[in-house]
N, C-alpha and C. Protein backbone atom coordinates (compact mmCIF):
# COMPACT_ATOMS: atom_id res chain seq x y z
N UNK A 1 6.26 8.07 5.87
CA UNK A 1 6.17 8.21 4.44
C UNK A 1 4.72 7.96 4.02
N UNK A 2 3.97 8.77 3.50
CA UNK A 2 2.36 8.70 3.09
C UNK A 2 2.93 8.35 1.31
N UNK A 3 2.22 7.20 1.03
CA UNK A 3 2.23 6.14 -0.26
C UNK A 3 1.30 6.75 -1.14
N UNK A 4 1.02 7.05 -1.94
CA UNK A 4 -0.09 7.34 -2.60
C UNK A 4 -0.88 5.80 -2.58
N UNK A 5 -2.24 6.18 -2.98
CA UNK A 5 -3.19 4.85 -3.01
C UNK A 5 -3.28 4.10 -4.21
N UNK A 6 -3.02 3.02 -4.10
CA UNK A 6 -2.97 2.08 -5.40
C UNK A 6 -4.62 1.50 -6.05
N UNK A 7 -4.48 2.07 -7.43
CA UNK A 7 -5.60 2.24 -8.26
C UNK A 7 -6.16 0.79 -8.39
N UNK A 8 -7.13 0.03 -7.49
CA UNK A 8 -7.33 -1.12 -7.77
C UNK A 8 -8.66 -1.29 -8.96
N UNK A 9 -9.07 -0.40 -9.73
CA UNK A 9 -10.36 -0.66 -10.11
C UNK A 9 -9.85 -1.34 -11.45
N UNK A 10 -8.49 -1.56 -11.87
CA UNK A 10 -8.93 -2.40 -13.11
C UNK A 10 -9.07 -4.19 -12.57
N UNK A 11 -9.00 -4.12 -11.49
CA UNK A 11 -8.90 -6.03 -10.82
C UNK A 11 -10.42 -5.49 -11.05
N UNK A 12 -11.07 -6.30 -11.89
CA UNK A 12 -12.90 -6.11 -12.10
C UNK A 12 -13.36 -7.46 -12.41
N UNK A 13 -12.02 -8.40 -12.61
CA UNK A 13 -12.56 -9.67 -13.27
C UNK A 13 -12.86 -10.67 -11.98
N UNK A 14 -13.87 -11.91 -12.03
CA UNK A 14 -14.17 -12.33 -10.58
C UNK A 14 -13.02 -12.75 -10.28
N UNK A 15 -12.75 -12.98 -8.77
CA UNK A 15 -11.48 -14.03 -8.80
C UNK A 15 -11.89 -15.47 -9.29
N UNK A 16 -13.21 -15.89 -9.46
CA UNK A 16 -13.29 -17.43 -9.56
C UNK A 16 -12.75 -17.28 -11.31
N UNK A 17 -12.96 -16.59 -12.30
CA UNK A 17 -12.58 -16.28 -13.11
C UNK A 17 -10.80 -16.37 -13.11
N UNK A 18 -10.80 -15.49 -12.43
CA UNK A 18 -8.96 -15.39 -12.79
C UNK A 18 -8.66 -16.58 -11.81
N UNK A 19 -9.01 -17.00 -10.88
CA UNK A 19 -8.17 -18.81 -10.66
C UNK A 19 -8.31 -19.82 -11.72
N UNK A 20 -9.86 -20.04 -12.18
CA UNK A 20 -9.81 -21.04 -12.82
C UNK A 20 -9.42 -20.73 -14.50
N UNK A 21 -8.98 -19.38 -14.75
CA UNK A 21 -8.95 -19.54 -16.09
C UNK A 21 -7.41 -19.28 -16.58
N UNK A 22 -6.48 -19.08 -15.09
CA UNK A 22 -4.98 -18.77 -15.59
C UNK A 22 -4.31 -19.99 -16.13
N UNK A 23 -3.21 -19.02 -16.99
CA UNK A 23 -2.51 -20.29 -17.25
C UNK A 23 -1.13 -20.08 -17.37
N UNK A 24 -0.10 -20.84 -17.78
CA UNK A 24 1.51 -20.82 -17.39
C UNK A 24 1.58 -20.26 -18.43
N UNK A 25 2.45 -18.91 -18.88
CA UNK A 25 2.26 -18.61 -20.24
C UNK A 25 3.88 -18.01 -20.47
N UNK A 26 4.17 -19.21 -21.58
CA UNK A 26 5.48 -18.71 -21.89
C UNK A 26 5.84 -18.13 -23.23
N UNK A 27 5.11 -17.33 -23.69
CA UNK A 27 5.37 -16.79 -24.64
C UNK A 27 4.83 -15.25 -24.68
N UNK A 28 5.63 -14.08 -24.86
CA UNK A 28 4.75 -13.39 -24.88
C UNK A 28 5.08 -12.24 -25.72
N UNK A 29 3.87 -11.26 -25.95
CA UNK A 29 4.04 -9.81 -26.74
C UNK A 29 5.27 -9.03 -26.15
N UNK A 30 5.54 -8.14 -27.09
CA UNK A 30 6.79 -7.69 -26.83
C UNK A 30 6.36 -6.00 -26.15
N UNK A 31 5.10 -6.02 -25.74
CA UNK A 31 4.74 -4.41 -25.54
C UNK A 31 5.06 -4.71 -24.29
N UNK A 32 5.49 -3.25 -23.86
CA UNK A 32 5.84 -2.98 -21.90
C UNK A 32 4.26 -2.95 -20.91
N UNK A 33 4.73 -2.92 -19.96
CA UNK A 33 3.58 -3.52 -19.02
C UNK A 33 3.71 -2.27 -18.28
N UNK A 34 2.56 -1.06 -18.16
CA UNK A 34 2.77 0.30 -17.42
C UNK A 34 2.53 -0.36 -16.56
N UNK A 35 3.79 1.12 -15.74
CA UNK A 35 4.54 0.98 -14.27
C UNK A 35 3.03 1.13 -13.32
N UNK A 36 1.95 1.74 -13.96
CA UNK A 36 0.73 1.32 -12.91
C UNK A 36 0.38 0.23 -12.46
N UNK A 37 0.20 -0.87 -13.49
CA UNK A 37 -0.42 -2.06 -13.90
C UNK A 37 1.04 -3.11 -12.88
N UNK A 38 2.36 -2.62 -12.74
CA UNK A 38 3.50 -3.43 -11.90
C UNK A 38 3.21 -3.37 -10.88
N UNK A 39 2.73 -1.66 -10.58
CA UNK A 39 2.40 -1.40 -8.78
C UNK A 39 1.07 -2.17 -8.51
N UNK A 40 0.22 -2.63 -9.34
CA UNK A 40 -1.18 -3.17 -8.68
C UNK A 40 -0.52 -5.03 -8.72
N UNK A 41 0.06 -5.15 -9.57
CA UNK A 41 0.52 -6.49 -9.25
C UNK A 41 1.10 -6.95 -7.74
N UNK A 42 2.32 -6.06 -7.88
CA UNK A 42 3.36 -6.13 -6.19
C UNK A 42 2.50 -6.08 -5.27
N UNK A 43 1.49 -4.90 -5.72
CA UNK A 43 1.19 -4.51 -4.58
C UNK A 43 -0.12 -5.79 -3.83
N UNK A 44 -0.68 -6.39 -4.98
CA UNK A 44 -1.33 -7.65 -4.57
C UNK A 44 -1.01 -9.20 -4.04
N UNK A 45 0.58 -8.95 -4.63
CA UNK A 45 1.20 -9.92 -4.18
C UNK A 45 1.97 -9.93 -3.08
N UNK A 46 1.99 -8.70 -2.04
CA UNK A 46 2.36 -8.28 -0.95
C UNK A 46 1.36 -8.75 0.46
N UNK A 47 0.02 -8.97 -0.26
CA UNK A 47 -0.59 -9.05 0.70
C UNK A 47 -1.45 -10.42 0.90
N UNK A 48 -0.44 -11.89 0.05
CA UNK A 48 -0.57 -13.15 0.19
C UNK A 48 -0.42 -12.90 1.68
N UNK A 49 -0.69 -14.50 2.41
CA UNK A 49 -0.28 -14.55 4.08
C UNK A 49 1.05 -14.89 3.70
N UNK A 50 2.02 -14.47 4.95
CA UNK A 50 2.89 -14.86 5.49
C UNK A 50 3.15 -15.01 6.49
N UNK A 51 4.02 -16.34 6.79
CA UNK A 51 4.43 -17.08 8.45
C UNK A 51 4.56 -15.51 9.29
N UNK A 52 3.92 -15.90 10.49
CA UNK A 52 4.12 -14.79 11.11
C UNK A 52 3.99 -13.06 11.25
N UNK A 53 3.59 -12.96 9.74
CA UNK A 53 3.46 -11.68 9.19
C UNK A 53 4.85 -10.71 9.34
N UNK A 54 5.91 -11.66 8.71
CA UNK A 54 7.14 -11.61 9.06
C UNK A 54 7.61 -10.39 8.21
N UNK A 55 6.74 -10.35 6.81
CA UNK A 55 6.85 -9.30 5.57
C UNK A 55 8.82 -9.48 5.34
N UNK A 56 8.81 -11.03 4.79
CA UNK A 56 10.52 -11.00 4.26
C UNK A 56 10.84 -11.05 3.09
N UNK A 57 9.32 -11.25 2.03
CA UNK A 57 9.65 -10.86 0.75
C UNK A 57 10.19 -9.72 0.17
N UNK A 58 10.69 -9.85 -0.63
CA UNK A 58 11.82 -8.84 -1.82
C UNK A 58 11.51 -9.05 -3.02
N UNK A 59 11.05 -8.10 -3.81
CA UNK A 59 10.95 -8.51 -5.13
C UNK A 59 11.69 -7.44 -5.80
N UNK A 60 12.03 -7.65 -6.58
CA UNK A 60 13.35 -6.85 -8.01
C UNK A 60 12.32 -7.19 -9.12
N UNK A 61 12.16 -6.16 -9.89
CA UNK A 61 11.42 -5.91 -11.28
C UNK A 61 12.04 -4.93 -12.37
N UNK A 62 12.53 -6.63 -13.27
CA UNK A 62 13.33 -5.85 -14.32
C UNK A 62 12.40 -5.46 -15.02
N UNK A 63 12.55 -4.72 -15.75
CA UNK A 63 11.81 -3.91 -17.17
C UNK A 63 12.59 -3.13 -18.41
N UNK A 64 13.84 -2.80 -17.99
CA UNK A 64 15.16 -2.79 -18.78
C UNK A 64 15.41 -3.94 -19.94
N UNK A 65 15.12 -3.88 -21.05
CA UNK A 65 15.61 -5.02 -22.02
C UNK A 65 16.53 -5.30 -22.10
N UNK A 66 18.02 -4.73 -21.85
CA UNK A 66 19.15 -5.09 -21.97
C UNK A 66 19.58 -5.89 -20.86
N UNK A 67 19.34 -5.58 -19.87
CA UNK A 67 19.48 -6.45 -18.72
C UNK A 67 18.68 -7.45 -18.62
N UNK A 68 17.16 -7.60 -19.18
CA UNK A 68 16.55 -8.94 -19.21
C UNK A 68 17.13 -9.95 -20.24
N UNK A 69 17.67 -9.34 -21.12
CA UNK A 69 18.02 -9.93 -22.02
C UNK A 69 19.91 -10.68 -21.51
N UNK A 70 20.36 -10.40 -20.66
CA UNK A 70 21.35 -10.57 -19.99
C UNK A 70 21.24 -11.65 -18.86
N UNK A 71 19.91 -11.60 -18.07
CA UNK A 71 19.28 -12.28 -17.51
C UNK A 71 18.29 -13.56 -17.81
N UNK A 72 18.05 -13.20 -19.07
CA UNK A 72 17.54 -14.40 -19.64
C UNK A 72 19.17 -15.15 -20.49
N UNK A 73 19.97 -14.74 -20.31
CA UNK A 73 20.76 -16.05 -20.95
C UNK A 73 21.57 -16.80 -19.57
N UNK A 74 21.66 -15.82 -18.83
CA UNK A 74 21.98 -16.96 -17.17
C UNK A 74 20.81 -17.57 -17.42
N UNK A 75 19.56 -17.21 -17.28
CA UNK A 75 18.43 -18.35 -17.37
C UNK A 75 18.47 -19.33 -18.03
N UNK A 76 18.90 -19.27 -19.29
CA UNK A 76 18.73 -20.33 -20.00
C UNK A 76 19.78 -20.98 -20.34
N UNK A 77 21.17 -20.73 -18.99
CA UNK A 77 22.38 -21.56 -19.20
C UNK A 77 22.03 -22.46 -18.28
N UNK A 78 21.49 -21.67 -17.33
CA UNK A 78 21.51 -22.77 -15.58
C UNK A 78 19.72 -23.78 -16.07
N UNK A 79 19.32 -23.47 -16.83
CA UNK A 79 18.29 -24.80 -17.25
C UNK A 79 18.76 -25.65 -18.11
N UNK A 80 19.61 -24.98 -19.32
CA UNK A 80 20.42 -26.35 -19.60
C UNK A 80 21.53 -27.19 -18.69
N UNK A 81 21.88 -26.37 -17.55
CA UNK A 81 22.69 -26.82 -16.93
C UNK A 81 22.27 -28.07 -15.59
N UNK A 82 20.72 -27.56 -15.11
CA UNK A 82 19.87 -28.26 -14.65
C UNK A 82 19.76 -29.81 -15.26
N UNK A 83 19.41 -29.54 -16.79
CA UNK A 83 19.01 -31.03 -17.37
C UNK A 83 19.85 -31.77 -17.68
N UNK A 84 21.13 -30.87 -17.38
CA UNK A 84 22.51 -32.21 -17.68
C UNK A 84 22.51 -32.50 -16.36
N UNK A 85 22.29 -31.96 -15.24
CA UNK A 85 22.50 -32.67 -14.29
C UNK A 85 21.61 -33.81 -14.00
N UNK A 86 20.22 -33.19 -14.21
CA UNK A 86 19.22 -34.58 -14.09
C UNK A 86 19.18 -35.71 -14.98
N UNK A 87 19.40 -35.24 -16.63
CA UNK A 87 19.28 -36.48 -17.42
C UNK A 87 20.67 -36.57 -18.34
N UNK A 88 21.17 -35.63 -18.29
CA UNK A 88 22.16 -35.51 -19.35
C UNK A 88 22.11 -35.09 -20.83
N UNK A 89 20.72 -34.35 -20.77
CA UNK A 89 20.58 -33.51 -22.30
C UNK A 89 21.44 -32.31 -22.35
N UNK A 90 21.45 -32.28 -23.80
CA UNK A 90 22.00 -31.13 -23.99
C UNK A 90 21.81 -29.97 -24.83
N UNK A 91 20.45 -30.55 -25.92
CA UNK A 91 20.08 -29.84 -26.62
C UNK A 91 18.80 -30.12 -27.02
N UNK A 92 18.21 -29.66 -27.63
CA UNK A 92 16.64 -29.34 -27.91
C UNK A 92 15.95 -31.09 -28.28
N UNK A 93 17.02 -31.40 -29.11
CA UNK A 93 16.82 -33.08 -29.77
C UNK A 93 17.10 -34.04 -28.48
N UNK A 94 17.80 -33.86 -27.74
CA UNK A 94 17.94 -35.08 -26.35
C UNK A 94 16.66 -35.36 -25.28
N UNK A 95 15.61 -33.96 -25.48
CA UNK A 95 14.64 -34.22 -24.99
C UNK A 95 13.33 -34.85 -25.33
N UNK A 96 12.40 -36.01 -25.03
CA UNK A 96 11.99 -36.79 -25.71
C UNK A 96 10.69 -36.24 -25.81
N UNK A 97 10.33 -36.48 -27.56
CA UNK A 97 9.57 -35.65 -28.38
C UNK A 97 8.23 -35.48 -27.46
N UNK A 98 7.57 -37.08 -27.06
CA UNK A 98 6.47 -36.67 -26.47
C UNK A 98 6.55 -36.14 -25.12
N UNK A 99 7.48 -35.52 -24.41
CA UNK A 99 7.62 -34.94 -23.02
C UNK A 99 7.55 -33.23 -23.06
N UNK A 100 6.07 -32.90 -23.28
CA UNK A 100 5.44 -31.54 -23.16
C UNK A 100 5.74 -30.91 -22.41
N UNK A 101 6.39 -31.21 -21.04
CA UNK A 101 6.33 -30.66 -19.67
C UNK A 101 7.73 -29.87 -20.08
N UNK A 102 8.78 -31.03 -20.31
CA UNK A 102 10.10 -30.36 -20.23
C UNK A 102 10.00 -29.37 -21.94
N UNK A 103 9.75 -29.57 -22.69
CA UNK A 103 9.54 -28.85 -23.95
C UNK A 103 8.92 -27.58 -23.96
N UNK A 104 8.00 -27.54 -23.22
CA UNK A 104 7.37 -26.18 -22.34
C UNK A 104 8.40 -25.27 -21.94
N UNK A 105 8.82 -26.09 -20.76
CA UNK A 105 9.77 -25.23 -20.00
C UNK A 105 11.24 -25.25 -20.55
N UNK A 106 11.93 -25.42 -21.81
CA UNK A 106 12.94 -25.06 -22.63
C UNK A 106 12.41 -23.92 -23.60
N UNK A 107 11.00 -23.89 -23.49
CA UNK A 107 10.25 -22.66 -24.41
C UNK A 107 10.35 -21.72 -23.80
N UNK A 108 10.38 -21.63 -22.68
CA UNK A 108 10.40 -20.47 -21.75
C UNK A 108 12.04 -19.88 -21.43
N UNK A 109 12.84 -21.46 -21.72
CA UNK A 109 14.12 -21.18 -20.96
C UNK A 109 14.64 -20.13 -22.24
N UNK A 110 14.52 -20.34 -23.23
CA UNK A 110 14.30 -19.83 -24.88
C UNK A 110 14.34 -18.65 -24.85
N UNK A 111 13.38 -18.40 -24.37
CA UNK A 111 12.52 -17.12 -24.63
C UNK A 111 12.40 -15.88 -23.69
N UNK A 112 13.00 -15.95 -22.25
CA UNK A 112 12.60 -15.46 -21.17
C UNK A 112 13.85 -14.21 -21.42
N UNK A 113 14.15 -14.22 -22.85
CA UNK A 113 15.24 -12.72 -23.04
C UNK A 113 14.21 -11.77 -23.45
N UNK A 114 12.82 -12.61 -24.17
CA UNK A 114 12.43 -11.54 -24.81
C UNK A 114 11.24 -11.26 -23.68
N UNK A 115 10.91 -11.58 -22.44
CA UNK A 115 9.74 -10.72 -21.70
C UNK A 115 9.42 -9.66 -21.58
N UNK A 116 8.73 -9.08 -21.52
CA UNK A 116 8.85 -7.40 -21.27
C UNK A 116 9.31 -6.92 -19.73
N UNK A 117 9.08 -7.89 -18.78
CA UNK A 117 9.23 -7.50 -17.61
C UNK A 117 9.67 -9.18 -17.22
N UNK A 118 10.55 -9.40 -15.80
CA UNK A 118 10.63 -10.37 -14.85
C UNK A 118 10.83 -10.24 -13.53
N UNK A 119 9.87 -10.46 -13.07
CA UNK A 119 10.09 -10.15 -11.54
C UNK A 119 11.03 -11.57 -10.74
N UNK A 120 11.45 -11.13 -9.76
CA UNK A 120 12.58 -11.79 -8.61
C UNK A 120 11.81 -11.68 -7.20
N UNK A 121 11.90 -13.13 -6.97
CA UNK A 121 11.08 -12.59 -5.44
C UNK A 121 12.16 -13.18 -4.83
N UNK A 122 12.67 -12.63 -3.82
CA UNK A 122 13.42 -13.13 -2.67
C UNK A 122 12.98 -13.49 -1.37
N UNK A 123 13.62 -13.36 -0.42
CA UNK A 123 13.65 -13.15 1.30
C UNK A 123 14.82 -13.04 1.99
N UNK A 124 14.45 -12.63 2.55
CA UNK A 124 15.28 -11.43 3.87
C UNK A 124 15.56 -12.71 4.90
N UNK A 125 14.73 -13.58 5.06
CA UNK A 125 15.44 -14.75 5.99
C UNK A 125 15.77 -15.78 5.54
N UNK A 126 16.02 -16.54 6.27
CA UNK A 126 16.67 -18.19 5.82
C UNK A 126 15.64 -19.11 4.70
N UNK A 127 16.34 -19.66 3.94
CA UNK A 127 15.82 -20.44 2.87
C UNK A 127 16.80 -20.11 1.58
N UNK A 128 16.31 -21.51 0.42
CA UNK A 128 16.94 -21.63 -0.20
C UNK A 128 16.77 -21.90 -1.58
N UNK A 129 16.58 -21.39 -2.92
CA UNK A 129 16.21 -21.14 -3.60
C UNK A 129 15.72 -22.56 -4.50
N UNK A 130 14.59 -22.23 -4.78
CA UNK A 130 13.77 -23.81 -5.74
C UNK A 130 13.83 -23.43 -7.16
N UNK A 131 14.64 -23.11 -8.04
CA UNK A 131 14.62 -22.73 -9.21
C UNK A 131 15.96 -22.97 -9.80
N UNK A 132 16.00 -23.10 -11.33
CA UNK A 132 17.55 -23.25 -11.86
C UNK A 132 18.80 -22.11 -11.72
N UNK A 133 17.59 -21.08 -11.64
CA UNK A 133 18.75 -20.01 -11.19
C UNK A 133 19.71 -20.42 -10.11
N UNK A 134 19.48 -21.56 -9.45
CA UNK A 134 20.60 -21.39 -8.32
C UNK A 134 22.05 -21.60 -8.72
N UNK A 135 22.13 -22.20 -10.39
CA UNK A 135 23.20 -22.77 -10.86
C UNK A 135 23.77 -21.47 -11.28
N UNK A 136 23.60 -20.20 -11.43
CA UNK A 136 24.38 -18.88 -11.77
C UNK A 136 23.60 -18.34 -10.70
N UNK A 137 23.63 -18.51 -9.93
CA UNK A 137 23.33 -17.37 -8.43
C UNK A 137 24.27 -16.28 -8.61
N UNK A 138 25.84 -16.55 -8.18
CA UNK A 138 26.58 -15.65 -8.28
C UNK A 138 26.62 -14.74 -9.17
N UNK A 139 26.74 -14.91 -10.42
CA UNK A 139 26.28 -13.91 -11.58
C UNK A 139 25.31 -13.12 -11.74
N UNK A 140 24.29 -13.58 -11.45
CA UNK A 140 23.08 -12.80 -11.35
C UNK A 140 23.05 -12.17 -9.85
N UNK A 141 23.44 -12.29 -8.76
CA UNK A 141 23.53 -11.36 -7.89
C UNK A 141 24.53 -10.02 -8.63
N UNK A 142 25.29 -10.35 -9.22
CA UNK A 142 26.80 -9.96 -9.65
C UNK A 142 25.94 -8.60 -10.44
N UNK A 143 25.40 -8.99 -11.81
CA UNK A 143 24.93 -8.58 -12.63
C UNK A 143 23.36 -7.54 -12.25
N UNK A 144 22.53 -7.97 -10.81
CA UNK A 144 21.73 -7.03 -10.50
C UNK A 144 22.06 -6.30 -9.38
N UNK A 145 23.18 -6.51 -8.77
CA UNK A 145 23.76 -6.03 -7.61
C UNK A 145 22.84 -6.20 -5.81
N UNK A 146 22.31 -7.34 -6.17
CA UNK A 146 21.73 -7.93 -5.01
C UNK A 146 22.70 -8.18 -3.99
N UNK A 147 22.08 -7.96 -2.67
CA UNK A 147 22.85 -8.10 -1.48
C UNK A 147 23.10 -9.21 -0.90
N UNK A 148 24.17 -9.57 -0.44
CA UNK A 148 24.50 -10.79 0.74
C UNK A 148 23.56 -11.59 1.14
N UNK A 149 22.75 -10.84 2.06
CA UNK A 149 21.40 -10.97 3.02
C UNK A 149 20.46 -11.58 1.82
N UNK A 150 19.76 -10.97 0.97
CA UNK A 150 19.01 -11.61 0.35
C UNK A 150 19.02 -13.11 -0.65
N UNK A 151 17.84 -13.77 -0.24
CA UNK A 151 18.09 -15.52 -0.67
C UNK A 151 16.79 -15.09 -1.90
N UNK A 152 17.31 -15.62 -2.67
CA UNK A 152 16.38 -15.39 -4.05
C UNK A 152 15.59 -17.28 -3.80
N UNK A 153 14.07 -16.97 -4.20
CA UNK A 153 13.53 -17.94 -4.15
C UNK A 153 12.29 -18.39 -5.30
N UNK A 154 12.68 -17.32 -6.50
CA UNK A 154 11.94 -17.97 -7.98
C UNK A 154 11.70 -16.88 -8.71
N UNK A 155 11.81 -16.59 -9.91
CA UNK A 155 11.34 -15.58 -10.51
C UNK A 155 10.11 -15.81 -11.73
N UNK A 156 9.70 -14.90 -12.13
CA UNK A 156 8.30 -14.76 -12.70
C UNK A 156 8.12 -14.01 -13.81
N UNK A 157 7.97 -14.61 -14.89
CA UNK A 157 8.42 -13.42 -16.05
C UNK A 157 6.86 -12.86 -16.67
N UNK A 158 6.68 -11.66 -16.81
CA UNK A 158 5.23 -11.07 -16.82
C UNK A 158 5.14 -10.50 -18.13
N UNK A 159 4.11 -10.54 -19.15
CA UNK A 159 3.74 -10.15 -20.22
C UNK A 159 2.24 -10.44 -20.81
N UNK A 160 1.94 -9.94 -21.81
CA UNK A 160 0.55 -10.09 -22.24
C UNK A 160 0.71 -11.64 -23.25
N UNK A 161 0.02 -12.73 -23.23
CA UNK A 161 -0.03 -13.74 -24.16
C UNK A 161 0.49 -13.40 -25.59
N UNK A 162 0.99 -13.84 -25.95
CA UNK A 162 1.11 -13.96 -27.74
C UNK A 162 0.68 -15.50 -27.90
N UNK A 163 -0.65 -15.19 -28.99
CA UNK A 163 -1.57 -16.44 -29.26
C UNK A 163 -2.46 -16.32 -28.67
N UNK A 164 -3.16 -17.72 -28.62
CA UNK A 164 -4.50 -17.79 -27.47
C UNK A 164 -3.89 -19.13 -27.15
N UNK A 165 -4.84 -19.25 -25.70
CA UNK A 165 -4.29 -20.68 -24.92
C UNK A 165 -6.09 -21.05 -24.51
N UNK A 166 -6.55 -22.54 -24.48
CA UNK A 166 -6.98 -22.91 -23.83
C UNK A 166 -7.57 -22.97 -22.25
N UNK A 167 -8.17 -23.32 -21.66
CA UNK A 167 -8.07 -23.54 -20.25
C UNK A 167 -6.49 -24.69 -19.96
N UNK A 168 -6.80 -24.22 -18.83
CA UNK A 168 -5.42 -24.89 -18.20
C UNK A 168 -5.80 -26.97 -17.87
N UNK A 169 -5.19 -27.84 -17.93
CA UNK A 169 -5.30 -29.01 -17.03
C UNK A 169 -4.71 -29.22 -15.83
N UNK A 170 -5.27 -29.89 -14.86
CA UNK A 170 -5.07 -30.12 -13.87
C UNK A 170 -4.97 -31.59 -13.32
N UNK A 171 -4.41 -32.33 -12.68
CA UNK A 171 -5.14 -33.53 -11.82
C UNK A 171 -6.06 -33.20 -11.20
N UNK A 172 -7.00 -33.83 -10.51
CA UNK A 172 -7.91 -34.02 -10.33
C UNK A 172 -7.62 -33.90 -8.82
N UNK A 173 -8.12 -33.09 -7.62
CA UNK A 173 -7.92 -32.33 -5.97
C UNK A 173 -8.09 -34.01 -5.36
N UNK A 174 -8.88 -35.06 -5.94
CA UNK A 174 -9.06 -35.92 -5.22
C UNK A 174 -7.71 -36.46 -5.48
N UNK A 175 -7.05 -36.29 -6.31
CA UNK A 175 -6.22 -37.15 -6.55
C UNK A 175 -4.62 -36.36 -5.71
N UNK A 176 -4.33 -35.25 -5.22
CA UNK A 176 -3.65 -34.59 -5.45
C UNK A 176 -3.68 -33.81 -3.88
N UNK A 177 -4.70 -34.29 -3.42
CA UNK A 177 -5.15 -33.73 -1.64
C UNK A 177 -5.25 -34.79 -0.94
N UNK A 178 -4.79 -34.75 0.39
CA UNK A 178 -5.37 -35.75 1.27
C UNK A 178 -5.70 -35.32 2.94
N UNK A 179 -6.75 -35.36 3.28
CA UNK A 179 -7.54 -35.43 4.46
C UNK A 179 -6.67 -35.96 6.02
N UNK A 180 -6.38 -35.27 6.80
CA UNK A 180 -5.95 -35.40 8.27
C UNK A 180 -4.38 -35.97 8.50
N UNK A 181 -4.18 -36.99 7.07
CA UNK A 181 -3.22 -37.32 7.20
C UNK A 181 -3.06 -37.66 5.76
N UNK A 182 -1.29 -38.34 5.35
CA UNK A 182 -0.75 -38.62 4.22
C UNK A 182 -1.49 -39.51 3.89
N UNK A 183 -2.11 -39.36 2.59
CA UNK A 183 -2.64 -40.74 2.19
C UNK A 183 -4.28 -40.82 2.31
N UNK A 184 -4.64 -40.04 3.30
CA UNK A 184 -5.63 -39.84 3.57
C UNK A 184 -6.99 -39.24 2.88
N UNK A 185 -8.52 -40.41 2.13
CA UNK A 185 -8.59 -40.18 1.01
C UNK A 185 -9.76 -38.58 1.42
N UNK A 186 -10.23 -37.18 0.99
CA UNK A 186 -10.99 -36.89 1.10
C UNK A 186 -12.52 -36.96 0.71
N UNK A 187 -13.41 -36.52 1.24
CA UNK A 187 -14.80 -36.82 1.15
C UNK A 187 -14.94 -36.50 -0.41
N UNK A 188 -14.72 -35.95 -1.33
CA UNK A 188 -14.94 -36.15 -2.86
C UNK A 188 -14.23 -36.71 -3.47
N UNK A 189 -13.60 -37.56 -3.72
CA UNK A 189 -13.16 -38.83 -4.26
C UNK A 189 -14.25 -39.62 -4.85
């Protein structure tokens, strides 16, 4: 099968640029993301390393609103369903006012009907999914007609910002890395 060649010339920005200036962005415009601009994504995210060069990723890319929008309310059952398991909230008020982190990510759990696009990355081999989706797995296999074989392992919801955001924060690599072994402090500290 000869692929046609994927148009890389709009990636123009440095990468030191696009590492240090991304950020988690849960809110976004409601315009669609051309099917060019999906293929230069996949197609960049195909060619992270993998163990072995085993190539067991799977990715599913909704772009259908009715079905994201179907998909974002399993999303945002199995995250409320998540925080009753961890703390026992249940609604927007049980979560405590100054806790940004989880307030963030109920913004997203919110909102992830209206993305324009969400991608699904899976694998083809063993492992086991790190995300709330695991609490409606069944449904959402049900509902995208995913196979047996495939282990879903996080999804990614893609759109242009609505607003402006800041730079991102971080801890600090000294604080957050360690040298030869656990614990171990490195030379910039």
């Amino acid at each position: 099968m000869n692929t046609p060649a994927v148009d890389t010339s709009r990636l123009s920005m440095p990468l030191s640029e696009a590492i240090f200036t991304q950020r988690a962005i849960r809110r976004f415009r409601p315009d669609s993301i051309p099917v060019a601009d999906l293929r230069l994504i996949i197609e960049a995210a195909v060619r992270a390393p993998n163990g072995g060069n085993q190539q067991v990723g799977r990715f599913l890319v909704l772009t259908d609103r009715a079905v994201i929008r179907e998909f974002g309310a399993l999303y945002r059952e199995a995250w409320w369903a998540k925080r009753w398991d961890d703390h026992k909230w249940t609604k927007p008020e049980d979560i405590p006012p100054d806790n940004k982190n989880y307030r963030s990510a109920m913004g997203l759990a919110e909102s992830m009907k209206d993305a324009p696009c969400v991608v699904l990355a899976f694998s083809t081999g063993s492992g086991g999914a790190n995300s709330v989706i695991a609490k409606v797995m069944d449904r959402v296999n049900a509902l995208l007609s995913i196979p047996k074989d495939a282990t879903f392992q996080f999804c990614v919801p893609l759109g242009y910002p609505q607003g402006s955001f800041g730079p991102n924060n971080r801890r600090p690599t000294s604080e957050t890395t360690f040298l030869d072994r656990w614990g171990g402090a490195v030379p910039w500290r």
